[in-house]
PDB file of N, CA and C in Angstrom:
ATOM      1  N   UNK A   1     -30.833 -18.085  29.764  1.00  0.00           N
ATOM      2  CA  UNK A   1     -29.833 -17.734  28.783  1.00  0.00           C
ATOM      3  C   UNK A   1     -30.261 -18.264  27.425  1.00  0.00           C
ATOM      4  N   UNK A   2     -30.102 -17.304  26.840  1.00  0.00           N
ATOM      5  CA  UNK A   2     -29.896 -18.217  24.799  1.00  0.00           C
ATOM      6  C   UNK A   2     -28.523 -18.476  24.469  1.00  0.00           C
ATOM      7  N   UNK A   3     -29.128 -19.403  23.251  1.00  0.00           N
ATOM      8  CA  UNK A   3     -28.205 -20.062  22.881  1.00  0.00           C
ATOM      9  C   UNK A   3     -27.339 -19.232  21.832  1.00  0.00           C
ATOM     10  N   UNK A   4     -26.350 -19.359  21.504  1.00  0.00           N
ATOM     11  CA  UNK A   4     -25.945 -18.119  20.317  1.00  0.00           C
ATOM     12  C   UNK A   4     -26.685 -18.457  18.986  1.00  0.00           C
ATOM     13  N   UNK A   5     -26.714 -17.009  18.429  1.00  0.00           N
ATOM     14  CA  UNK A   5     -26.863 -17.410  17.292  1.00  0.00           C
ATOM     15  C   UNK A   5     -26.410 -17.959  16.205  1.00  0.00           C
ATOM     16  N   UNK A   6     -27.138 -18.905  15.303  1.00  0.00           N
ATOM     17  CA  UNK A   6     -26.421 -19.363  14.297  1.00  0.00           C
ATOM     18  C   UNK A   6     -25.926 -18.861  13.620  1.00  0.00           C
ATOM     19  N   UNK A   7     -24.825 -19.218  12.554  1.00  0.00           N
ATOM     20  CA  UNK A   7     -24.292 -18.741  11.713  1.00  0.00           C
ATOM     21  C   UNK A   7     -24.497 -18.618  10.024  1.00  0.00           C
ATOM     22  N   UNK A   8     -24.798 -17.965   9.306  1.00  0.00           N
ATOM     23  CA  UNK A   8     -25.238 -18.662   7.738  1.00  0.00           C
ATOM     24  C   UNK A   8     -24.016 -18.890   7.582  1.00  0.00           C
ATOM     25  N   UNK A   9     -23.893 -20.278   6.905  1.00  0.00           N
ATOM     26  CA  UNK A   9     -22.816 -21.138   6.144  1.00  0.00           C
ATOM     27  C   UNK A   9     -22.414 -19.889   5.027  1.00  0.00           C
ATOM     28  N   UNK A  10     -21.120 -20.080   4.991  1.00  0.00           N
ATOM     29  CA  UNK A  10     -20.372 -19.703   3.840  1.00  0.00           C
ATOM     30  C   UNK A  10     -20.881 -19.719   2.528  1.00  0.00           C
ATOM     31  N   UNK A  11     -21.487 -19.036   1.472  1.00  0.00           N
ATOM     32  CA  UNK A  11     -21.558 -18.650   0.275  1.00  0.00           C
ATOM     33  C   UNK A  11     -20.210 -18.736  -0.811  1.00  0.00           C
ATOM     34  N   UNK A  12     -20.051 -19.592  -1.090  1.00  0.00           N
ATOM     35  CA  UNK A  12     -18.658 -19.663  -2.311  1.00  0.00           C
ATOM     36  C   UNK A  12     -18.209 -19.141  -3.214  1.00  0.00           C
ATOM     37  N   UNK A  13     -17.846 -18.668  -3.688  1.00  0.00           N
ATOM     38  CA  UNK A  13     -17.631 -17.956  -5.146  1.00  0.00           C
ATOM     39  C   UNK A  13     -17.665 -18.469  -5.876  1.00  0.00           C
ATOM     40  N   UNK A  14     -18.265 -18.279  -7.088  1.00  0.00           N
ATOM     41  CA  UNK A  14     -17.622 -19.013  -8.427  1.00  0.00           C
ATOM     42  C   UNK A  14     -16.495 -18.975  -8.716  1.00  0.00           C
ATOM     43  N   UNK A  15     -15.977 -19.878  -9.333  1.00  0.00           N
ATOM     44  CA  UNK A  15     -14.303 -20.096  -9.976  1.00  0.00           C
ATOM     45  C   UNK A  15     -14.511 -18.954 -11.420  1.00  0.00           C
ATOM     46  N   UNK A  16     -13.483 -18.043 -11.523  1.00  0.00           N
ATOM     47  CA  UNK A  16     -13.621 -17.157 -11.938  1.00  0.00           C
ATOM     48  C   UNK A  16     -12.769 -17.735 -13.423  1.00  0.00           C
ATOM     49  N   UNK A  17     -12.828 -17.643 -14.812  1.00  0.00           N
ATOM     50  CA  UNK A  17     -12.548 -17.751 -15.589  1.00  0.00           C
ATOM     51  C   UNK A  17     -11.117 -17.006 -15.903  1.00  0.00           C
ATOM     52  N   UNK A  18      -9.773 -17.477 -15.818  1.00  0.00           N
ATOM     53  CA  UNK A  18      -8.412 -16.872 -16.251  1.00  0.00           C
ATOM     54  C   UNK A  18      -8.249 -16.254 -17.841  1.00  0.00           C
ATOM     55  N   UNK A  19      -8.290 -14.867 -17.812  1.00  0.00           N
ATOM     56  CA  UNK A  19      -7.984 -14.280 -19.317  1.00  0.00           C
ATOM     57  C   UNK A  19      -6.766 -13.508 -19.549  1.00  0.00           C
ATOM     58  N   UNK A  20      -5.856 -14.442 -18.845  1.00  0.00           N
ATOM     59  CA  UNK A  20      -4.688 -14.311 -19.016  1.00  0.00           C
ATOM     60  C   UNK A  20      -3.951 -12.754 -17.737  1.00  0.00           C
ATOM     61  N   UNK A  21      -2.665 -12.514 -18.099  1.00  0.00           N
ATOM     62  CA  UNK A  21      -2.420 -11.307 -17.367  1.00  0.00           C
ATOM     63  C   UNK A  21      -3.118 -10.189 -16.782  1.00  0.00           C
ATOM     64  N   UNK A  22      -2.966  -9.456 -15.758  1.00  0.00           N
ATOM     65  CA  UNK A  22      -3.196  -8.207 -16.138  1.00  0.00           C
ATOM     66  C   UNK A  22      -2.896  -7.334 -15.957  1.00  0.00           C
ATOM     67  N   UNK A  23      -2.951  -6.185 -16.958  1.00  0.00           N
ATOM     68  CA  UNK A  23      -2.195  -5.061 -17.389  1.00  0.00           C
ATOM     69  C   UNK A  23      -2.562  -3.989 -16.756  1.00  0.00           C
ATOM     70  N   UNK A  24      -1.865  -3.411 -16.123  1.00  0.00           N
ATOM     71  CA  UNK A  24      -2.059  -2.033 -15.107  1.00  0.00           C
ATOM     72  C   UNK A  24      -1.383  -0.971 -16.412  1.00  0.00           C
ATOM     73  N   UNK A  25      -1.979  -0.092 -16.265  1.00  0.00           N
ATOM     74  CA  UNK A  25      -1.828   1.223 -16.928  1.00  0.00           C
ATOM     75  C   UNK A  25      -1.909   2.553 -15.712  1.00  0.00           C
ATOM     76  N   UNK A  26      -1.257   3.853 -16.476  1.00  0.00           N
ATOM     77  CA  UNK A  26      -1.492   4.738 -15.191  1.00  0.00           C
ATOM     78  C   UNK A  26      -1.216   5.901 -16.232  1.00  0.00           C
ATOM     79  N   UNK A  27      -1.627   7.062 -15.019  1.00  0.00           N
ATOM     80  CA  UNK A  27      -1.329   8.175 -16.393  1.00  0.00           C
ATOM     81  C   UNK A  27      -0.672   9.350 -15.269  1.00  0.00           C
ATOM     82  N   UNK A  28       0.125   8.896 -14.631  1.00  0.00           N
ATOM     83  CA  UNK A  28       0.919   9.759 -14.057  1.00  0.00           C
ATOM     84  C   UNK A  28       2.009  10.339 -14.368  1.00  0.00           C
ATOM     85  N   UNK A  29       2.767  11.302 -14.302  1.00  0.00           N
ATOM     86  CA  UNK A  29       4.003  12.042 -15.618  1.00  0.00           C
ATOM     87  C   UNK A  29       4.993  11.140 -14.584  1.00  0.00           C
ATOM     88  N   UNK A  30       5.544  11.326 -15.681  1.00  0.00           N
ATOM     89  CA  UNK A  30       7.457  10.787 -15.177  1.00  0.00           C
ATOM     90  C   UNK A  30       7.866  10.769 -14.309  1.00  0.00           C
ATOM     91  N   UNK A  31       7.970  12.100 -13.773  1.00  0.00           N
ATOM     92  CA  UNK A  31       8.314  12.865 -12.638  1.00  0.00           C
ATOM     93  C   UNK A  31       7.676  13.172 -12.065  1.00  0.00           C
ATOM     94  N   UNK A  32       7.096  12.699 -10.807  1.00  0.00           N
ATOM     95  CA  UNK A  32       6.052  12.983  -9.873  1.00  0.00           C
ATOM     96  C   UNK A  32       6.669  14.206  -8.856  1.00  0.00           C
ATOM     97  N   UNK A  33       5.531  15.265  -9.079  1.00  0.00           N
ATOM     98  CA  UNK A  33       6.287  16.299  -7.431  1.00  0.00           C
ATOM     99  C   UNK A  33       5.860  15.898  -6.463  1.00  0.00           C
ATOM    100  N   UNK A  34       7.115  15.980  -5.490  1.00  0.00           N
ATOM    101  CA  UNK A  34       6.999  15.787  -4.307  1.00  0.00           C
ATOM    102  C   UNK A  34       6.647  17.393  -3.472  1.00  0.00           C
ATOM    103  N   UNK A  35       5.547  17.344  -2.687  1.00  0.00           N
ATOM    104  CA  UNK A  35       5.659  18.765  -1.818  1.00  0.00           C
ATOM    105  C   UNK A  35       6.298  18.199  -0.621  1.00  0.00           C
ATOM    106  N   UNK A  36       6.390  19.823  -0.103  1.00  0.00           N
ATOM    107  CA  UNK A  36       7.244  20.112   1.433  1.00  0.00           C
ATOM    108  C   UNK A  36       7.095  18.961   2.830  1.00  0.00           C
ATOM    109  N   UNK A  37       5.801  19.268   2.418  1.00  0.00           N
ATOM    110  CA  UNK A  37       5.082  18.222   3.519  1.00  0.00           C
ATOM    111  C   UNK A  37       5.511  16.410   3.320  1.00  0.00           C
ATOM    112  N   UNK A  38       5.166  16.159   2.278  1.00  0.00           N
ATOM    113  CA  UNK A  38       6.132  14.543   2.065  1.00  0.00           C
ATOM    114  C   UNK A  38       7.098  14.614   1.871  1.00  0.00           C
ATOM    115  N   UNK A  39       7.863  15.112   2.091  1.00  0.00           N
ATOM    116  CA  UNK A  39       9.384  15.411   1.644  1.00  0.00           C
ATOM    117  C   UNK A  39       9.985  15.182   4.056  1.00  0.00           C
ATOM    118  N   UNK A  40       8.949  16.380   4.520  1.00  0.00           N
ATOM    119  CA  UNK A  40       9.333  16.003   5.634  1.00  0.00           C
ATOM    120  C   UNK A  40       8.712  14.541   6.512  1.00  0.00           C
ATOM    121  N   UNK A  41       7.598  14.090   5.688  1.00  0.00           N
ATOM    122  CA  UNK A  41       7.039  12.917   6.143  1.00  0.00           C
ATOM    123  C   UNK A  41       7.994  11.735   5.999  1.00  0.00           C
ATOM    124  N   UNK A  42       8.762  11.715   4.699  1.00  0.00           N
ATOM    125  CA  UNK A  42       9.813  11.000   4.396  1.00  0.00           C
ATOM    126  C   UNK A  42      10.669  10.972   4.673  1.00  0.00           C
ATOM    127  N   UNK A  43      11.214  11.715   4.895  1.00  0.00           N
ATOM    128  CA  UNK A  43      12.495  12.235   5.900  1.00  0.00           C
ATOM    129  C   UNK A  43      12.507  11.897   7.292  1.00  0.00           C
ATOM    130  N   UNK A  44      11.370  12.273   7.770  1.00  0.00           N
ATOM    131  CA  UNK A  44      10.817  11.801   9.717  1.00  0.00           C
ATOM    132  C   UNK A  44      11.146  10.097   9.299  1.00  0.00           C
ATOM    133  N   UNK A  45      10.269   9.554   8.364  1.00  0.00           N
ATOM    134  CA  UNK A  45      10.475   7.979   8.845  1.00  0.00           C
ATOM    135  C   UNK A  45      12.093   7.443   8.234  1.00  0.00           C
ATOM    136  N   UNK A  46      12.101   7.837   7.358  1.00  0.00           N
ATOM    137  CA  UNK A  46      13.743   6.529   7.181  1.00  0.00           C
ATOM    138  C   UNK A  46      14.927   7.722   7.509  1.00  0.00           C
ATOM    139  N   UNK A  47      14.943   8.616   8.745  1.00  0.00           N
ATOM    140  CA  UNK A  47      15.881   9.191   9.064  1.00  0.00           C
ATOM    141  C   UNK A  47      16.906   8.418   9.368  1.00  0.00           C
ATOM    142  N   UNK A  48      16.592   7.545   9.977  1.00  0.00           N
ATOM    143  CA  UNK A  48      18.201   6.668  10.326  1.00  0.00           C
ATOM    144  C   UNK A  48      18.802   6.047   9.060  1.00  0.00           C
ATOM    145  N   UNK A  49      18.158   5.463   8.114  1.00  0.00           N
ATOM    146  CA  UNK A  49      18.279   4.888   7.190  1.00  0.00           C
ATOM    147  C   UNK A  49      19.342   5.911   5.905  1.00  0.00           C
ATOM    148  N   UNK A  50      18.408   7.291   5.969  1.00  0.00           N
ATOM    149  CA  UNK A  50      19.576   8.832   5.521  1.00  0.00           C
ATOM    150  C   UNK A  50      20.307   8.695   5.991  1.00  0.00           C
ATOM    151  N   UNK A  51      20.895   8.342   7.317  1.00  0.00           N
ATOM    152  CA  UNK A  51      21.887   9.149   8.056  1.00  0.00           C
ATOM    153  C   UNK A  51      22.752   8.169   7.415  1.00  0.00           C
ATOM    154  N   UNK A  52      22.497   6.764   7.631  1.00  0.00           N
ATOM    155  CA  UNK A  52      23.819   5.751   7.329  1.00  0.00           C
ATOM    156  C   UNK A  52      23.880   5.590   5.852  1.00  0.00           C
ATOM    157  N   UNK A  53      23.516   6.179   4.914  1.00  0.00           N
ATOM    158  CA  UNK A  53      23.675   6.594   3.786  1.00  0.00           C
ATOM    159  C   UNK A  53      24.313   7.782   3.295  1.00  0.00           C
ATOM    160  N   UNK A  54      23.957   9.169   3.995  1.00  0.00           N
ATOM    161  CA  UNK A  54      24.602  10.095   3.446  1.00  0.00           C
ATOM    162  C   UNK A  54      25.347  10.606   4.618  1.00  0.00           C
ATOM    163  N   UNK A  55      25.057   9.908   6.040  1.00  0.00           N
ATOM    164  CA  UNK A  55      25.898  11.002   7.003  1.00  0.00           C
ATOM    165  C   UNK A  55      24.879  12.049   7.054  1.00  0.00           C
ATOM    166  N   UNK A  56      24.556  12.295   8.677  1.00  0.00           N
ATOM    167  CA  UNK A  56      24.238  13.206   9.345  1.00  0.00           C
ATOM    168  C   UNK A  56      23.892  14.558   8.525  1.00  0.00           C
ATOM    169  N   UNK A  57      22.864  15.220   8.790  1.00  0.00           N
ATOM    170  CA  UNK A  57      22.846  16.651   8.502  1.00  0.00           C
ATOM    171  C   UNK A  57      23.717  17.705   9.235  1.00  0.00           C
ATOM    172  N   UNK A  58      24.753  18.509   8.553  1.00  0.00           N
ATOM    173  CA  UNK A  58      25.276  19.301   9.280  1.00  0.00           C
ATOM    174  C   UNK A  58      24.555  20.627  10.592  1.00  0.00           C
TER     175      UNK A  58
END
């Protein structure tokens, strides 16, 4: 039998220099469309969650 192999020791990171916040930007409109398909993907998962909110679909 062998022995296992060794492991290389951990490599550290440098301590990374703080330049304060940071700022996420995006360039998506206002109003995002939703299609058919996520609309029923969304619907399948927090169905129970609809129901005790708006009551059952007739």
């Amino acid at each position: 039998m062998r022995a296992p192999p060794r492991r290389r020791p951990k490599v550290r990171a440098h301590a990374v220099e703080d330049d304060g916040p940071i700022v996420v930007t995006d360039d998506w409109p206002e109003q995002v469309p939703i299609g058919d398909a996520e609309l029923r993907v969304i619907e399948g998962h927090l169905r129970e969650e609809l129901d005790a909110l708006f009551g059952p679909l007739p």
